[in-house]
PDB file of N, CA and C in Angstrom:
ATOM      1  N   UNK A   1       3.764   3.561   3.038  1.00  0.00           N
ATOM      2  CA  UNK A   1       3.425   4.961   3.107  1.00  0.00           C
ATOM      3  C   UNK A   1       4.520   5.662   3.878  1.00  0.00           C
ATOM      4  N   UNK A   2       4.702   6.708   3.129  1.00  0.00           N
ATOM      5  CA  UNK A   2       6.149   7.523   4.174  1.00  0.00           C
ATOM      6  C   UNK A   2       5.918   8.684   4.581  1.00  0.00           C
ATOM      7  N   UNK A   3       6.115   9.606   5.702  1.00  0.00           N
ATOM      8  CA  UNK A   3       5.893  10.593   6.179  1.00  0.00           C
ATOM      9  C   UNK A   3       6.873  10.829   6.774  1.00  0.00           C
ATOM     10  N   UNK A   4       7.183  12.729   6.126  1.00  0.00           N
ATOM     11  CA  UNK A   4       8.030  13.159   6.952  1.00  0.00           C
ATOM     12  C   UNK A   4       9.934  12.122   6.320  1.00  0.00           C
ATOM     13  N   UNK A   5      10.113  11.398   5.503  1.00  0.00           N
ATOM     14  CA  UNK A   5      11.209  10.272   4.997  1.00  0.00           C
ATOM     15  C   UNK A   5      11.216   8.973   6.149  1.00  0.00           C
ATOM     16  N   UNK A   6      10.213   8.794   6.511  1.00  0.00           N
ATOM     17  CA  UNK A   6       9.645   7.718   7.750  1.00  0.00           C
ATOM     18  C   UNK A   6       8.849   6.808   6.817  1.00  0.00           C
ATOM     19  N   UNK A   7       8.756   5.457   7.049  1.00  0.00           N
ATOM     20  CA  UNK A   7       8.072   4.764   6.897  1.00  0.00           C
ATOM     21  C   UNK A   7       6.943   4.319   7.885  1.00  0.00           C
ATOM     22  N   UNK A   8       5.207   4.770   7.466  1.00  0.00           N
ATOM     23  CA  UNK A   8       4.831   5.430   8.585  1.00  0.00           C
ATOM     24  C   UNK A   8       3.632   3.748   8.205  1.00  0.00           C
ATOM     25  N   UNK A   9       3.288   3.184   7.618  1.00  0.00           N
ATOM     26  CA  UNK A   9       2.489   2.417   7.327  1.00  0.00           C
ATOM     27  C   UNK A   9       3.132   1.602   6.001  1.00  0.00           C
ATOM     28  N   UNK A  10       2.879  -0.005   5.754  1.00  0.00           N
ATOM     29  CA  UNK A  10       3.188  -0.808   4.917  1.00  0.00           C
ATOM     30  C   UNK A  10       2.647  -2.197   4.398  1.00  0.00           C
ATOM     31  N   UNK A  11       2.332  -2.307   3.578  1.00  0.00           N
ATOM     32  CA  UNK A  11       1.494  -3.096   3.430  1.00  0.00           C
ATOM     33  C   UNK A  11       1.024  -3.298   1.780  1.00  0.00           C
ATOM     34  N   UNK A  12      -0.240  -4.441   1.195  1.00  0.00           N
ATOM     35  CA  UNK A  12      -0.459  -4.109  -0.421  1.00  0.00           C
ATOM     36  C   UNK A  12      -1.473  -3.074   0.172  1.00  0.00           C
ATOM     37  N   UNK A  13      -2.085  -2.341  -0.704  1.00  0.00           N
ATOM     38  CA  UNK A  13      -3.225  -1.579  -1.052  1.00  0.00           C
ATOM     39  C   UNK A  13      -4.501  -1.831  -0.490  1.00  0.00           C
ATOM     40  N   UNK A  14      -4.591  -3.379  -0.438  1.00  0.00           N
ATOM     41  CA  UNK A  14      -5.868  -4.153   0.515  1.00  0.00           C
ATOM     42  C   UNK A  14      -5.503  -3.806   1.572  1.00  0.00           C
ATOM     43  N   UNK A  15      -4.462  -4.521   2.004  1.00  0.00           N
ATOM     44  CA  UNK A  15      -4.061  -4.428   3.704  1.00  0.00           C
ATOM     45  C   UNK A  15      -4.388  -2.941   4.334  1.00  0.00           C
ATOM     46  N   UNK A  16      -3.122  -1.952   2.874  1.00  0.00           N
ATOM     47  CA  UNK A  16      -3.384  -0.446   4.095  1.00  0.00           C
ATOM     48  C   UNK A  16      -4.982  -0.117   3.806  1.00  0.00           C
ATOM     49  N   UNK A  17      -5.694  -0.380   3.079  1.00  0.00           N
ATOM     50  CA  UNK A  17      -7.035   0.421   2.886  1.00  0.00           C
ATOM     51  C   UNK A  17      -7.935  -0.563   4.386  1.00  0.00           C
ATOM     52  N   UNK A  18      -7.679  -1.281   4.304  1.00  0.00           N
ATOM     53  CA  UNK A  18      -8.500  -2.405   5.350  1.00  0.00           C
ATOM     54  C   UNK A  18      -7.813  -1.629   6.805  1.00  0.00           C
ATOM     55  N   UNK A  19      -6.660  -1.469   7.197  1.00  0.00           N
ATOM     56  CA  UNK A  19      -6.155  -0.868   8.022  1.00  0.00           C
ATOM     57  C   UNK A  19      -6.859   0.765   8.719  1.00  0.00           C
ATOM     58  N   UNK A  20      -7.488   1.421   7.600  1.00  0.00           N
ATOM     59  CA  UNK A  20      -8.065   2.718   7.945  1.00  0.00           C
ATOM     60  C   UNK A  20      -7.128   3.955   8.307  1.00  0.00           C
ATOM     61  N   UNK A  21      -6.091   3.217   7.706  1.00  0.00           N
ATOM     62  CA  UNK A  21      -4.705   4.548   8.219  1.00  0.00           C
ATOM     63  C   UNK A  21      -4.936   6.062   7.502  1.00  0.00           C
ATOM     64  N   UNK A  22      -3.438   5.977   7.697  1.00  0.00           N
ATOM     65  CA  UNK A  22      -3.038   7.605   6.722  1.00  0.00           C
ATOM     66  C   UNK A  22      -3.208   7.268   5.071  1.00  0.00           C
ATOM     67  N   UNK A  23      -2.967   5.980   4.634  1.00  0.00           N
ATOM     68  CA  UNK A  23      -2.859   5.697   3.170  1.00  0.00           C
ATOM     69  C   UNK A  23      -4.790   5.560   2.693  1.00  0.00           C
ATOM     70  N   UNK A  24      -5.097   4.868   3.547  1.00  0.00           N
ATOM     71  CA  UNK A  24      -6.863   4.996   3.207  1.00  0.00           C
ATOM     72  C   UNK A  24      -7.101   6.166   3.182  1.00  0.00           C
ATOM     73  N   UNK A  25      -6.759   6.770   4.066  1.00  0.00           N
ATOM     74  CA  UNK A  25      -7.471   8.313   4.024  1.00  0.00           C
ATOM     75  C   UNK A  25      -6.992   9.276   2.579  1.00  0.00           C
ATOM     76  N   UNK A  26      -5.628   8.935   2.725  1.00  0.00           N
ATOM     77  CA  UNK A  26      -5.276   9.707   1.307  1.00  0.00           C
ATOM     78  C   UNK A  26      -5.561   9.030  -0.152  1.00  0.00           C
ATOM     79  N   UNK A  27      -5.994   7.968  -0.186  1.00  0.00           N
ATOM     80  CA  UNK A  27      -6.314   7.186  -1.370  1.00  0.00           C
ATOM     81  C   UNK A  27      -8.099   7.673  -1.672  1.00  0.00           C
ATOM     82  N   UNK A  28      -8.584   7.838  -0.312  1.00  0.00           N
ATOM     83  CA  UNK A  28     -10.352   8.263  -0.011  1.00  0.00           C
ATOM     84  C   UNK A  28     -10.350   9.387  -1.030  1.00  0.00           C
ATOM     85  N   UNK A  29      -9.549  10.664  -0.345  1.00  0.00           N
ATOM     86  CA  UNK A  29      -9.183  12.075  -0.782  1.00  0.00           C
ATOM     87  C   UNK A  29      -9.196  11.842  -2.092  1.00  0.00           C
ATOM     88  N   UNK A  30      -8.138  11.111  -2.810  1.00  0.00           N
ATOM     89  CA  UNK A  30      -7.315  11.502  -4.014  1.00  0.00           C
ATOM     90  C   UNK A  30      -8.409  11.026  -5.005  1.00  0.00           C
ATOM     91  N   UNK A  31      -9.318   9.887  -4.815  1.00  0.00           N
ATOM     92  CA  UNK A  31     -10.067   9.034  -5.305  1.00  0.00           C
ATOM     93  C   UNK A  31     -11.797  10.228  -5.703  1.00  0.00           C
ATOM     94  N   UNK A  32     -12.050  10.898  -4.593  1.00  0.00           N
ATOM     95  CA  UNK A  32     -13.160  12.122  -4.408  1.00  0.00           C
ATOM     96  C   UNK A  32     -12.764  13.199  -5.475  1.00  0.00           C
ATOM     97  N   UNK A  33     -11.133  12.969  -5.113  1.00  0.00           N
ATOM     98  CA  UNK A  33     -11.138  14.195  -5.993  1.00  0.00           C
ATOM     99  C   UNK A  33     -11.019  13.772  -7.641  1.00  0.00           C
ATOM    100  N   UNK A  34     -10.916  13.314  -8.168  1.00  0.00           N
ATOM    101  CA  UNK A  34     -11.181  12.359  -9.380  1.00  0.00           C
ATOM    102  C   UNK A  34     -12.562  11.993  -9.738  1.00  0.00           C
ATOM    103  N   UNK A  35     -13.481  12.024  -9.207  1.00  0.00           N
ATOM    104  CA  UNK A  35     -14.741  11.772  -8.892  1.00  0.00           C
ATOM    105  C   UNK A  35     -15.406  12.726  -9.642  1.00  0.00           C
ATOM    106  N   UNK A  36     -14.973  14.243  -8.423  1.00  0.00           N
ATOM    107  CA  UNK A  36     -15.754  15.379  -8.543  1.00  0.00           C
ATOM    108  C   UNK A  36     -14.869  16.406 -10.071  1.00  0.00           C
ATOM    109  N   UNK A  37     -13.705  15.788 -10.348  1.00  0.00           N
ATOM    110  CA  UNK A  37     -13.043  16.630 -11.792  1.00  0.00           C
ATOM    111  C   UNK A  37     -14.012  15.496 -13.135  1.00  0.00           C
ATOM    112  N   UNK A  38     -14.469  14.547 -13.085  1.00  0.00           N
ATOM    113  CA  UNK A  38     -15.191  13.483 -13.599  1.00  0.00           C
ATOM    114  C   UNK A  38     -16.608  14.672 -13.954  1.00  0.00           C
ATOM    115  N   UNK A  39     -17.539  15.017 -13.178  1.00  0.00           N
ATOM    116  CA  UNK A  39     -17.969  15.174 -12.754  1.00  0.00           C
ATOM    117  C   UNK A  39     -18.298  16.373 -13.597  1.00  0.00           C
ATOM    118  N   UNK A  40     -17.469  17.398 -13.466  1.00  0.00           N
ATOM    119  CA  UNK A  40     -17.439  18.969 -13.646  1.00  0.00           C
ATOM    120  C   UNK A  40     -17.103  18.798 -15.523  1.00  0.00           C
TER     121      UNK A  40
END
């Protein structure tokens, strides 16, 4: 995960989601929002 051209978190997809970082949170988001366009 990069922030800012930083490498801010790294890992597979398990690891960062198990981690609870910035990448879970934005995978949470992106995932809701797919959900709720599903949805409508």
């Amino acid at each position: 995960m990069m922030e800012h051209g930083t490498i801010v978190e790294s890992g597979t997809h398990h690891e960062l989601m198990a981690a609870g970082g910035r990448y879970a949170r934005l995978f949470r988001l992106q995932a809701q929002g797919h959900a709720e366009a599903a949805v409508a």
